[in-house]
N, C-alpha and C. Protein backbone atom coordinates (compact mmCIF):
# COMPACT_ATOMS: atom_id res chain seq x y z
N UNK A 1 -85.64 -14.93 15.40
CA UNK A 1 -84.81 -14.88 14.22
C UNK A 1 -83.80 -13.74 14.39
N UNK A 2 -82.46 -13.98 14.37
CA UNK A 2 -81.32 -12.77 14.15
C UNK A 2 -81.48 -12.28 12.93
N UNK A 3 -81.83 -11.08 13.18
CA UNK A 3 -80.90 -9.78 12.10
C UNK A 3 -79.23 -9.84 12.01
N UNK A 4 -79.46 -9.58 10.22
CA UNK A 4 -77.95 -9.44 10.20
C UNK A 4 -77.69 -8.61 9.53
N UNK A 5 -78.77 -7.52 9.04
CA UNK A 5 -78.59 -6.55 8.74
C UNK A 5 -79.14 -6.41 7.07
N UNK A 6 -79.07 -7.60 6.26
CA UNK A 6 -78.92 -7.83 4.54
C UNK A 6 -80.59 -8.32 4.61
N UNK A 7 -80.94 -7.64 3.72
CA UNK A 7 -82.25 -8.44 3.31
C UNK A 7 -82.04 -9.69 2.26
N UNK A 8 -83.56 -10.60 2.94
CA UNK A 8 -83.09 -11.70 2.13
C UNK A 8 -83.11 -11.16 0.41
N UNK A 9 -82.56 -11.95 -0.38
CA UNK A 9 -82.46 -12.18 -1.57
C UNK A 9 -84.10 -12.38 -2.46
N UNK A 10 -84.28 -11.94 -3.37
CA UNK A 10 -85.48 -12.04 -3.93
C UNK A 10 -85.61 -12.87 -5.12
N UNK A 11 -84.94 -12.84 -5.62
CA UNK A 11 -84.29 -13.53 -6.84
C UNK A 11 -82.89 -14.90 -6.31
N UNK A 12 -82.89 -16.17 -6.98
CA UNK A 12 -81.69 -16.38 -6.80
C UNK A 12 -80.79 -16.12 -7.83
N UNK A 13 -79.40 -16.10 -7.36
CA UNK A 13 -78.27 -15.90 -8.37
C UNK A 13 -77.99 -16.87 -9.24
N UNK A 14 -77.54 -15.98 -10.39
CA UNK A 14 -77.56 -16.33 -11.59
C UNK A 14 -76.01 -17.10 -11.85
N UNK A 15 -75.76 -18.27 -12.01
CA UNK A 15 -74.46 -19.03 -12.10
C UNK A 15 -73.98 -18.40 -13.73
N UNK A 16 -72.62 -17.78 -13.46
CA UNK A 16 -72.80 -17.62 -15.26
C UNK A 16 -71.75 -19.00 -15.48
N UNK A 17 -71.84 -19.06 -17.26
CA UNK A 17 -71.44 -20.12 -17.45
C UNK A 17 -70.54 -19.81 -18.85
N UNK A 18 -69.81 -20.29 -18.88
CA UNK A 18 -68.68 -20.44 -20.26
C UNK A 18 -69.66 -20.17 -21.58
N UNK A 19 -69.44 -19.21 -22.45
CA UNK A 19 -70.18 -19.52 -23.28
C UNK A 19 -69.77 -20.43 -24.53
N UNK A 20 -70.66 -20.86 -25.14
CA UNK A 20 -70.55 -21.58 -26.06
C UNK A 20 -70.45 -20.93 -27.33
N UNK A 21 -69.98 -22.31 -27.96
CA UNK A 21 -69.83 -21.51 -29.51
C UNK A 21 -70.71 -21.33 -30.06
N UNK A 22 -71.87 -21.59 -30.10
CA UNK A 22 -73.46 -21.15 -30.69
C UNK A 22 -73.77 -19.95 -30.13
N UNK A 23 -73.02 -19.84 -28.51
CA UNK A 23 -74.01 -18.31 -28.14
C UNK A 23 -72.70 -17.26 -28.59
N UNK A 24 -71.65 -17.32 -29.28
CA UNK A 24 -70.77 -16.08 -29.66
C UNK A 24 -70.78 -16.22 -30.96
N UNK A 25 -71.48 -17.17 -31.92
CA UNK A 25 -71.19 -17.37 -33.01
C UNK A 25 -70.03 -17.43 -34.24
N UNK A 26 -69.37 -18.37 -33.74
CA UNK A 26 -68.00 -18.34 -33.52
C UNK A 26 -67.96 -19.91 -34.60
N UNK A 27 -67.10 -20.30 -35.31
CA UNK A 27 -67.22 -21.89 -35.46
C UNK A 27 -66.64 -22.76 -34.57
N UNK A 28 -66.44 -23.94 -34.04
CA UNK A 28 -65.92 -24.58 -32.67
C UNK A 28 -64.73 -24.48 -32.85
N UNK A 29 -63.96 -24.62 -34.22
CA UNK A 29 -62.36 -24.75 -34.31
C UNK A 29 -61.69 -23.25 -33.63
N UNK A 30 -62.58 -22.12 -34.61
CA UNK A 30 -62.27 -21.25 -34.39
C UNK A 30 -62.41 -20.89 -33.19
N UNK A 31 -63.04 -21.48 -32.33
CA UNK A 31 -63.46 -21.24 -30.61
C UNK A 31 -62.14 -21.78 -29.98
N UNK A 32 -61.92 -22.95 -29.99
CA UNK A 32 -60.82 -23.47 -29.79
C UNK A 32 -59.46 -22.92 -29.82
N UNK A 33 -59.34 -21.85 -30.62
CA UNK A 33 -58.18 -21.43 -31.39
C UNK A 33 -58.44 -20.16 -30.26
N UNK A 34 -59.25 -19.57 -30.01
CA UNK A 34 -59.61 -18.63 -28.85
C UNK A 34 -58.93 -18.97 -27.34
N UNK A 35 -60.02 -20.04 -27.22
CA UNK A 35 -59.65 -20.47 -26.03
C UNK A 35 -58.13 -21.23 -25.36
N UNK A 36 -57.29 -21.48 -26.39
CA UNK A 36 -55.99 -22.24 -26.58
C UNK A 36 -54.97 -20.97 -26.89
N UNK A 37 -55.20 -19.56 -27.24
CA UNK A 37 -54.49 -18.50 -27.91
C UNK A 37 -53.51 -18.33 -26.44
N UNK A 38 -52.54 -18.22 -27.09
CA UNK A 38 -50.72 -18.07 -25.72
C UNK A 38 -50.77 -17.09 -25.67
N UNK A 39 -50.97 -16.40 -24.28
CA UNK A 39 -50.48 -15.39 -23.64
C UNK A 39 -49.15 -14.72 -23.94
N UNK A 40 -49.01 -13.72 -23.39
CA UNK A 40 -47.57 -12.80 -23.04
C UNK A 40 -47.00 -13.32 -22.53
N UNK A 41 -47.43 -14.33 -21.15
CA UNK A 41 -46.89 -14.52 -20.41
C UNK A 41 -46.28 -16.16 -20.43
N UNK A 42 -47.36 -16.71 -21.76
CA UNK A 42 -46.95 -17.94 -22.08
C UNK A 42 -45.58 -18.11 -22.88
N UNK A 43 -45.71 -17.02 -24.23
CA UNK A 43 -44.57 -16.76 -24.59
C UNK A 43 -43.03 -16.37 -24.17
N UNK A 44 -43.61 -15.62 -22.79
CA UNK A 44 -42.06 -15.24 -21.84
C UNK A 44 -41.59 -16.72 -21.54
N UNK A 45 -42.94 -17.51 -21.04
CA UNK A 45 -41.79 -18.51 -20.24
C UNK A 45 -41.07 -19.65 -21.26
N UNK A 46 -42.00 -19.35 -22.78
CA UNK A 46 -41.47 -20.41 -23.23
C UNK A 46 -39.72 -19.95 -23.72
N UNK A 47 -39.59 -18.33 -24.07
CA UNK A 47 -38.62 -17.67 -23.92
C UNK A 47 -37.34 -18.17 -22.96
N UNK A 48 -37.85 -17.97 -21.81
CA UNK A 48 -37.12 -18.34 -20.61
C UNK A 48 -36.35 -19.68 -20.92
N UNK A 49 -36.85 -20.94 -21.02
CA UNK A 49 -36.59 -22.31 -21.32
C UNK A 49 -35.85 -21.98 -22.42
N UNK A 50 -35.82 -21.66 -23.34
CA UNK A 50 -34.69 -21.54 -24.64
C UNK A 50 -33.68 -20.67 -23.91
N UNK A 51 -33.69 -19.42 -23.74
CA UNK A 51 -32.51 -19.52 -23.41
C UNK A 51 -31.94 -19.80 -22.32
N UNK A 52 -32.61 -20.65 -20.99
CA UNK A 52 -31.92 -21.06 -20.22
C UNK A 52 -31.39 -22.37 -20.54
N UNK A 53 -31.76 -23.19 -21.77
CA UNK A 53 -30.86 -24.11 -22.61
C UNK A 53 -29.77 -23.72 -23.33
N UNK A 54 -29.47 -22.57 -23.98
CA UNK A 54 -28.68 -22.09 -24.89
C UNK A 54 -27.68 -21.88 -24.00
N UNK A 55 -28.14 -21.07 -22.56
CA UNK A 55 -26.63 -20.65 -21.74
C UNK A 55 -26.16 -22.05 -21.32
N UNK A 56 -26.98 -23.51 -21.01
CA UNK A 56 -26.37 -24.49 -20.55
C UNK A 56 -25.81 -25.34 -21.59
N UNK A 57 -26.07 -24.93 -22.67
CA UNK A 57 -25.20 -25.62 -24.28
C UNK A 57 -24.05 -24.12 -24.13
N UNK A 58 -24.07 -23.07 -24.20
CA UNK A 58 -22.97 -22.29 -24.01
C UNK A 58 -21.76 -22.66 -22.67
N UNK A 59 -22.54 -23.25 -21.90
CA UNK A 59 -21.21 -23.14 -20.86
C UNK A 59 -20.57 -24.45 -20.52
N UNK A 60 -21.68 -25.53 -20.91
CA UNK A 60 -20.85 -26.75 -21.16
C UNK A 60 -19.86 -26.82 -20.83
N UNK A 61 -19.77 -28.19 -20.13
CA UNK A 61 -18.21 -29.16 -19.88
C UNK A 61 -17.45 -28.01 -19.01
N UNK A 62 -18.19 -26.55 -18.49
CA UNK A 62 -17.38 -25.93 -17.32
C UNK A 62 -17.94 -26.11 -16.04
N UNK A 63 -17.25 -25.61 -14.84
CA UNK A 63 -17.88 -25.96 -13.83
C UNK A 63 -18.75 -24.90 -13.06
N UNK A 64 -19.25 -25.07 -12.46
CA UNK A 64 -20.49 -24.03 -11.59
C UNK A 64 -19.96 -22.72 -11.17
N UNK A 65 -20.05 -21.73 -11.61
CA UNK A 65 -19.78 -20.47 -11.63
C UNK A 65 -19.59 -20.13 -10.35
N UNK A 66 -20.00 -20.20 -9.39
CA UNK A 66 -20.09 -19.82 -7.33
C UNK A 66 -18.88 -20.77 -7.04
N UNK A 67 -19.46 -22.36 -7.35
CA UNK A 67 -18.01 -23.15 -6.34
C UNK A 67 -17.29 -24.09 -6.82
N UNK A 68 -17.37 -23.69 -8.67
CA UNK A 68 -16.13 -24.30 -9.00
C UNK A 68 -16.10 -25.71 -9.47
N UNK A 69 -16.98 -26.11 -8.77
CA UNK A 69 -17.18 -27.62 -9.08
C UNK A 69 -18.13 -28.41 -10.03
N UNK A 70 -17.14 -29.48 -10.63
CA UNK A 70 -18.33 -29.90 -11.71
C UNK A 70 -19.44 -30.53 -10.89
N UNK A 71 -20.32 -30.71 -11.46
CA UNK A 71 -21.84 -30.86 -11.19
C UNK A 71 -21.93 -32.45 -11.16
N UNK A 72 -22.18 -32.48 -12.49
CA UNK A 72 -23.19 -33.66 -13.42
C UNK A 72 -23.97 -33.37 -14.56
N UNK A 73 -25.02 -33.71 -14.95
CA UNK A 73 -25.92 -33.22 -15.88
C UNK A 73 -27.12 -32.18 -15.34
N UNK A 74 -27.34 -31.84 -14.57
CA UNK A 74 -28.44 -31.45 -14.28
C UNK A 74 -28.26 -29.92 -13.70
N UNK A 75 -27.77 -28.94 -14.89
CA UNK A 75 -27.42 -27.81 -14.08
C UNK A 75 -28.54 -26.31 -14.42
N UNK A 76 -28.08 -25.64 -13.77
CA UNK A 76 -29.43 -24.24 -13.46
C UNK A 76 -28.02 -23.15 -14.44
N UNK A 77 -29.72 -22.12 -15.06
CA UNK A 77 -28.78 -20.96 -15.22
C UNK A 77 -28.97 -19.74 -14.61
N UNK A 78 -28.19 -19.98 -13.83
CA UNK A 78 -28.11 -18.85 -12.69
C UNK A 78 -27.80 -17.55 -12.98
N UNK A 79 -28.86 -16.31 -12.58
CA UNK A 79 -28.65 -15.41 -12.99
C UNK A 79 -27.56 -14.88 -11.86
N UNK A 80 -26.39 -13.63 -12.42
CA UNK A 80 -25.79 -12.98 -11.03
C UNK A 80 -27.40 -11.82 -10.87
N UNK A 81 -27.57 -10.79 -11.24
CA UNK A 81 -28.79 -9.94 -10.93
C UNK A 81 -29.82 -10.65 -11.14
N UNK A 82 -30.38 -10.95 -10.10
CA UNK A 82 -31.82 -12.08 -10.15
C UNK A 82 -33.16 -11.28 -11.06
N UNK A 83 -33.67 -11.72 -11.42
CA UNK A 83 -35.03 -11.07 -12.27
C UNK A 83 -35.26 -10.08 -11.63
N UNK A 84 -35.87 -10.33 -10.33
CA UNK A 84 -36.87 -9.89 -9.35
C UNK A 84 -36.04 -8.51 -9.10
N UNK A 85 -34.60 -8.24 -9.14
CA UNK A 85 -34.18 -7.11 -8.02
C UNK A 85 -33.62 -6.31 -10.06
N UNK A 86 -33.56 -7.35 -11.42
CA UNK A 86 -33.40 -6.19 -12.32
C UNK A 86 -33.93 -7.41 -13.13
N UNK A 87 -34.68 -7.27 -13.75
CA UNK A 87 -35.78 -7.90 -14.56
C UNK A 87 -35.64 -7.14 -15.78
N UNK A 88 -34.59 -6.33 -16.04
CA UNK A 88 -34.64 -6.05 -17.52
C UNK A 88 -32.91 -6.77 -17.96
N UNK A 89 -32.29 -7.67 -17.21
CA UNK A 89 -31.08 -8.10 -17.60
C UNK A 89 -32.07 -9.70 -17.63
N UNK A 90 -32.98 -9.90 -17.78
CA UNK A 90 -33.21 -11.51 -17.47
C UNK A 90 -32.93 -12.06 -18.62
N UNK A 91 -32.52 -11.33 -19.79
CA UNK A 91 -31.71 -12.38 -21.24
C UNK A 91 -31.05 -11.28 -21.69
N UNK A 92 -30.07 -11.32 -20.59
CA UNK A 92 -28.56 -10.82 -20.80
C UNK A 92 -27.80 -11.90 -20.60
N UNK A 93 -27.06 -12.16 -22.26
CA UNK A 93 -26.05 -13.37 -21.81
C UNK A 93 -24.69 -12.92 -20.94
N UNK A 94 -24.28 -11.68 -20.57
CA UNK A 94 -23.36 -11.82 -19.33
C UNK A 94 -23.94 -12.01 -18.16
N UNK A 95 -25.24 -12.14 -17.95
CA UNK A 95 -25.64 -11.70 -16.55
C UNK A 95 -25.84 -13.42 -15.69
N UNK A 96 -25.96 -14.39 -16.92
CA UNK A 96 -26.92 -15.93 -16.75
C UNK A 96 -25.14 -16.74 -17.45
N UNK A 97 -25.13 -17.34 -16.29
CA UNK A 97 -24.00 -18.46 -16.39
C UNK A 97 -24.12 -19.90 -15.77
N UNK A 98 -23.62 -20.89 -15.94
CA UNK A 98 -23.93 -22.13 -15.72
C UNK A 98 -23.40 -22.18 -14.12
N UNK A 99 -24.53 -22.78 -13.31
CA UNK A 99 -24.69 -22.59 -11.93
C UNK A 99 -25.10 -24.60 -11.73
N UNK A 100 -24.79 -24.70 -10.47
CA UNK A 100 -25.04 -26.03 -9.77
C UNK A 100 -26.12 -25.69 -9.18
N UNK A 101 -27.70 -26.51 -9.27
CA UNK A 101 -28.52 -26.21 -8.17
C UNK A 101 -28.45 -26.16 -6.52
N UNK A 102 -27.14 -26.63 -5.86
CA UNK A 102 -27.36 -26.79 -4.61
C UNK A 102 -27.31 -24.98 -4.50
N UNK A 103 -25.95 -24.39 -5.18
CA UNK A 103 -25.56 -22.65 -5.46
C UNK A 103 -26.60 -21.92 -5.46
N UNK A 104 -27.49 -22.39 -6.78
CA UNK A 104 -28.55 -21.39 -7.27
C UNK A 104 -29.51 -21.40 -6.60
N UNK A 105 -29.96 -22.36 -6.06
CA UNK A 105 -31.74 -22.83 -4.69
C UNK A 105 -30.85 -22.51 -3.32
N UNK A 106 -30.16 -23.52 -2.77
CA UNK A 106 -29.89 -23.64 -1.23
C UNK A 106 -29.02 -22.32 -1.13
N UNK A 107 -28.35 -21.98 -2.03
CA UNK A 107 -27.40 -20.66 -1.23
C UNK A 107 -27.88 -19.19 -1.80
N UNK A 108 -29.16 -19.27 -2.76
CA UNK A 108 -29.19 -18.13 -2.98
C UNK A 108 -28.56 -17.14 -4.35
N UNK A 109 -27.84 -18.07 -4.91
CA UNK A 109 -27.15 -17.59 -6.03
C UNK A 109 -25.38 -17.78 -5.65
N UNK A 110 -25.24 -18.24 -4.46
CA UNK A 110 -23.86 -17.64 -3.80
C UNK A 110 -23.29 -16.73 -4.51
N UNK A 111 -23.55 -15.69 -4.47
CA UNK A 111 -23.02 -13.94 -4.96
C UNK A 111 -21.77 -13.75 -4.72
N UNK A 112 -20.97 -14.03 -3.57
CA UNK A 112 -19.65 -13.35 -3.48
C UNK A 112 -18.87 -14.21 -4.17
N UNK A 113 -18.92 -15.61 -4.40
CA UNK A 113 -17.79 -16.34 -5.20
C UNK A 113 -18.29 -16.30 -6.48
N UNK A 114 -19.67 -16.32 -6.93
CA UNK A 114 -20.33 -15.85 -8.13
C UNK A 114 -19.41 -14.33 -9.27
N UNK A 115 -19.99 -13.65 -8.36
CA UNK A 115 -18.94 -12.28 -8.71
C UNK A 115 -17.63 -12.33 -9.00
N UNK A 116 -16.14 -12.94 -8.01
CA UNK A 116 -15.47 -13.13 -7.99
C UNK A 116 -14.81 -13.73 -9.47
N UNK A 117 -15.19 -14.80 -9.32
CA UNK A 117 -15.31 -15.95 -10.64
C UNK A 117 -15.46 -15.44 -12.32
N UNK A 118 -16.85 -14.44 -11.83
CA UNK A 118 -17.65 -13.80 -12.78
C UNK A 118 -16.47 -12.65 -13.41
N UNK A 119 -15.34 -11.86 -12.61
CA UNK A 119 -14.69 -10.75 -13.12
C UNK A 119 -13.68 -11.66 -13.55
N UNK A 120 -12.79 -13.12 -13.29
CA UNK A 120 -12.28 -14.12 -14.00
C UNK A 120 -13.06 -14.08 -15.48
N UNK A 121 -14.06 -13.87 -15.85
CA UNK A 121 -14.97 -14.92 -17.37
C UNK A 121 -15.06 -13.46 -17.74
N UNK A 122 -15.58 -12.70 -17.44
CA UNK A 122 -15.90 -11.53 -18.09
C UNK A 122 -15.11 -10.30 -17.88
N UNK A 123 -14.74 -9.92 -17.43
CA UNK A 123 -14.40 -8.56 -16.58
C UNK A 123 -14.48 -7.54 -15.88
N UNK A 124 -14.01 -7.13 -15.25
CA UNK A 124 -14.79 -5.93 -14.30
C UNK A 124 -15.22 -4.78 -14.93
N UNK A 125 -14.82 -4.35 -16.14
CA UNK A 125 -15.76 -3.57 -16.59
C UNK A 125 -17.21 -4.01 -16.55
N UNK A 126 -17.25 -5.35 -17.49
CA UNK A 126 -18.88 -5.61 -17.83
C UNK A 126 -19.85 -5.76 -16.55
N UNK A 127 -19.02 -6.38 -15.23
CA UNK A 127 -19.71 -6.24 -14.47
C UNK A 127 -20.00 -5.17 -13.78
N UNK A 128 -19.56 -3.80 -13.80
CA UNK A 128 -19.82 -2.80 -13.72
C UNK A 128 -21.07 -2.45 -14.52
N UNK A 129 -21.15 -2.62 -15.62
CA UNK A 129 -22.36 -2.32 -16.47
C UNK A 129 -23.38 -3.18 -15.70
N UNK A 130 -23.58 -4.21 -15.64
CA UNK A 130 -24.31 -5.12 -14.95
C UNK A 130 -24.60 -4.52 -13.74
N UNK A 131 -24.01 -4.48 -12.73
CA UNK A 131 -24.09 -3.39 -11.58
C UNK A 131 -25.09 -2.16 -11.72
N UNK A 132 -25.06 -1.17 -12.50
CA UNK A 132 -25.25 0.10 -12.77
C UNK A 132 -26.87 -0.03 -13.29
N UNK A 133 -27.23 0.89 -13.42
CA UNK A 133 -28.95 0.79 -13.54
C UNK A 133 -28.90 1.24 -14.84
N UNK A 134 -30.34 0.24 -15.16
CA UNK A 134 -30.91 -0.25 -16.52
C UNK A 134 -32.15 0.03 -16.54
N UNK A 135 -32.55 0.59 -18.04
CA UNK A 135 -33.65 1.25 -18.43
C UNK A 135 -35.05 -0.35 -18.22
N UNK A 136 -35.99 -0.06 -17.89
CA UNK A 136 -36.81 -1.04 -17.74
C UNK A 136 -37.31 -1.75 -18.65
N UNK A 137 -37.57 -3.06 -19.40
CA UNK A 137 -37.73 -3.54 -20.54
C UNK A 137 -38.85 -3.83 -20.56
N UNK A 138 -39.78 -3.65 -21.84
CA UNK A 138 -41.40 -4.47 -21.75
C UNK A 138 -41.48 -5.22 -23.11
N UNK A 139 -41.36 -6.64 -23.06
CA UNK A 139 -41.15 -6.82 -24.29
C UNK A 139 -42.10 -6.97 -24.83
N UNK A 140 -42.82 -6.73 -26.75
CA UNK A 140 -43.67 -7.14 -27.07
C UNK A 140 -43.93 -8.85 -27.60
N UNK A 141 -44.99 -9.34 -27.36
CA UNK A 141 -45.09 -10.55 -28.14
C UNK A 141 -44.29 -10.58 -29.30
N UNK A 142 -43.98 -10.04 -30.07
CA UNK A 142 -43.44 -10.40 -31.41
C UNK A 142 -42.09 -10.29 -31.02
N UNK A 143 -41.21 -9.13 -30.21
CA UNK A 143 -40.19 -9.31 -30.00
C UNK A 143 -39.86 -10.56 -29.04
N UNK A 144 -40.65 -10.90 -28.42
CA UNK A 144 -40.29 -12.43 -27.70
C UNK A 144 -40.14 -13.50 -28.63
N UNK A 145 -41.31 -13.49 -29.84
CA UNK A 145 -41.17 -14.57 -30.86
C UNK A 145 -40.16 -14.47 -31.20
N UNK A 146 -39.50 -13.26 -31.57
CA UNK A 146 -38.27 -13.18 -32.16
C UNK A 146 -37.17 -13.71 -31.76
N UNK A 147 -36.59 -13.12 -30.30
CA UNK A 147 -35.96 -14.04 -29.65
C UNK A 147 -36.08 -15.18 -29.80
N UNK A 148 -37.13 -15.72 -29.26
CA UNK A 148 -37.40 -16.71 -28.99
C UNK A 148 -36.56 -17.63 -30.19
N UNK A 149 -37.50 -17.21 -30.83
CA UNK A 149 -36.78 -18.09 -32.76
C UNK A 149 -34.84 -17.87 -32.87
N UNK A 150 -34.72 -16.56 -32.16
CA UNK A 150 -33.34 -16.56 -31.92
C UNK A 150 -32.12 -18.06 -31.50
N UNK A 151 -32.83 -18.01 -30.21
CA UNK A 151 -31.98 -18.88 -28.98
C UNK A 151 -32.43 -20.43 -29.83
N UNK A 152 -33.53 -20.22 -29.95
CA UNK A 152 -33.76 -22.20 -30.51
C UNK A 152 -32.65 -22.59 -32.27
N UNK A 153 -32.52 -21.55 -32.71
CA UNK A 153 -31.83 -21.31 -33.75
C UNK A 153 -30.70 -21.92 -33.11
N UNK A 154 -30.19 -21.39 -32.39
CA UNK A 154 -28.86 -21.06 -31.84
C UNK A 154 -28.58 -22.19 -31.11
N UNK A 155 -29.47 -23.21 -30.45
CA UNK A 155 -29.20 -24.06 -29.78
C UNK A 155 -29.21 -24.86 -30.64
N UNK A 156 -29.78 -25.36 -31.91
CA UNK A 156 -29.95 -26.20 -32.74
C UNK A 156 -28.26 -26.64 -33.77
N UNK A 157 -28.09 -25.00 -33.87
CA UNK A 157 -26.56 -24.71 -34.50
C UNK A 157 -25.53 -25.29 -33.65
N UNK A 158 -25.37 -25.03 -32.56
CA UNK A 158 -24.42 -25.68 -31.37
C UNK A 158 -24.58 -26.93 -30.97
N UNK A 159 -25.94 -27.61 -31.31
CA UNK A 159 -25.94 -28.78 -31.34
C UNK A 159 -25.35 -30.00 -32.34
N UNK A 160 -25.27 -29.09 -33.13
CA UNK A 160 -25.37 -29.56 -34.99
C UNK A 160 -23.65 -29.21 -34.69
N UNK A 161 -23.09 -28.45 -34.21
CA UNK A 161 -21.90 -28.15 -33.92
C UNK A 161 -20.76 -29.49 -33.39
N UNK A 162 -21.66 -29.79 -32.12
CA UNK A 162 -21.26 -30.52 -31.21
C UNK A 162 -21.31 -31.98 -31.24
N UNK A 163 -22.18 -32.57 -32.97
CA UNK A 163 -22.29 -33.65 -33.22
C UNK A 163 -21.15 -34.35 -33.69
């Protein structure tokens, strides 16, 4: 018999298991309402989706910010400062403009005609601000609801606009 160093086990292990609503004493609805409760992180993304609708009802009937060209229906809102490199501009409406997916996936954002374009719509001041470093944001749940209730507002109005 090889040694491997661990003695055997004396006991076997104990599988734990989900508890139930009898063992937290809980009522089932109210368990439910537990187990179904939205994250931080549920709320960001549902965040995200509103206003990455609002900037594509805002920029409407223009063409793709990098190359100019109309699309079709099916367009991205492309951030110029991507989340990842400033994640406290990710619902900044100068920063998110109506982008073509081949731009925003296959090229990366295309940045230099992005920019270019971008001091055309906005100006080189703002993109200077945009540029320049930003205090780090943590939002709370309620300020996301808030937003949140913001942009769907807002898309509803521009819709109601556009009828």
């Amino acid at each position: 018999m090889k040694r491997t160093g661990f003695a055997p086990r004396k006991t076997p292990m104990k599988r734990s298991r989900k508890p139930s609503p009898q063992a937290i004493r809980i009522e089932p609805d109210a368990f439910r309402a537990v187990v179904k409760a939205k994250t931080r992180s549920d709320h960001l993304a549902e965040l995200q989706d509103a206003f990455n609708a609002w900037v594509r009802l805002r920029d409407a009937g223009q063409p793709c910010i990098s190359c100019g060209r109309p699309y079709g229906d099916r367009w991205h809102a492309g951030h110029y400062r991507s989340v990842g490199s400033e994640p406290s501009l990710r619902f900044e409406p100068d920063n998110v403009h109506l982008q073509c997916p081949p731009c925003n996936l296959h090229l990366c954002g295309n940045q230099a005609p992005y920019r270019v374009n971008l001091v055309k719509k906005i100006g080189l001041e703002r993109i200077e601000w945009l540029d320049g470093p930003h205090e780090p944001k943590k939002y709370t749940v309620a300020e996301i609801q808030e937003m949140k209730a913001f942009y769907r507002a807002e898309i509803r109005r521009m819709k109601r606009e556009a009828a």
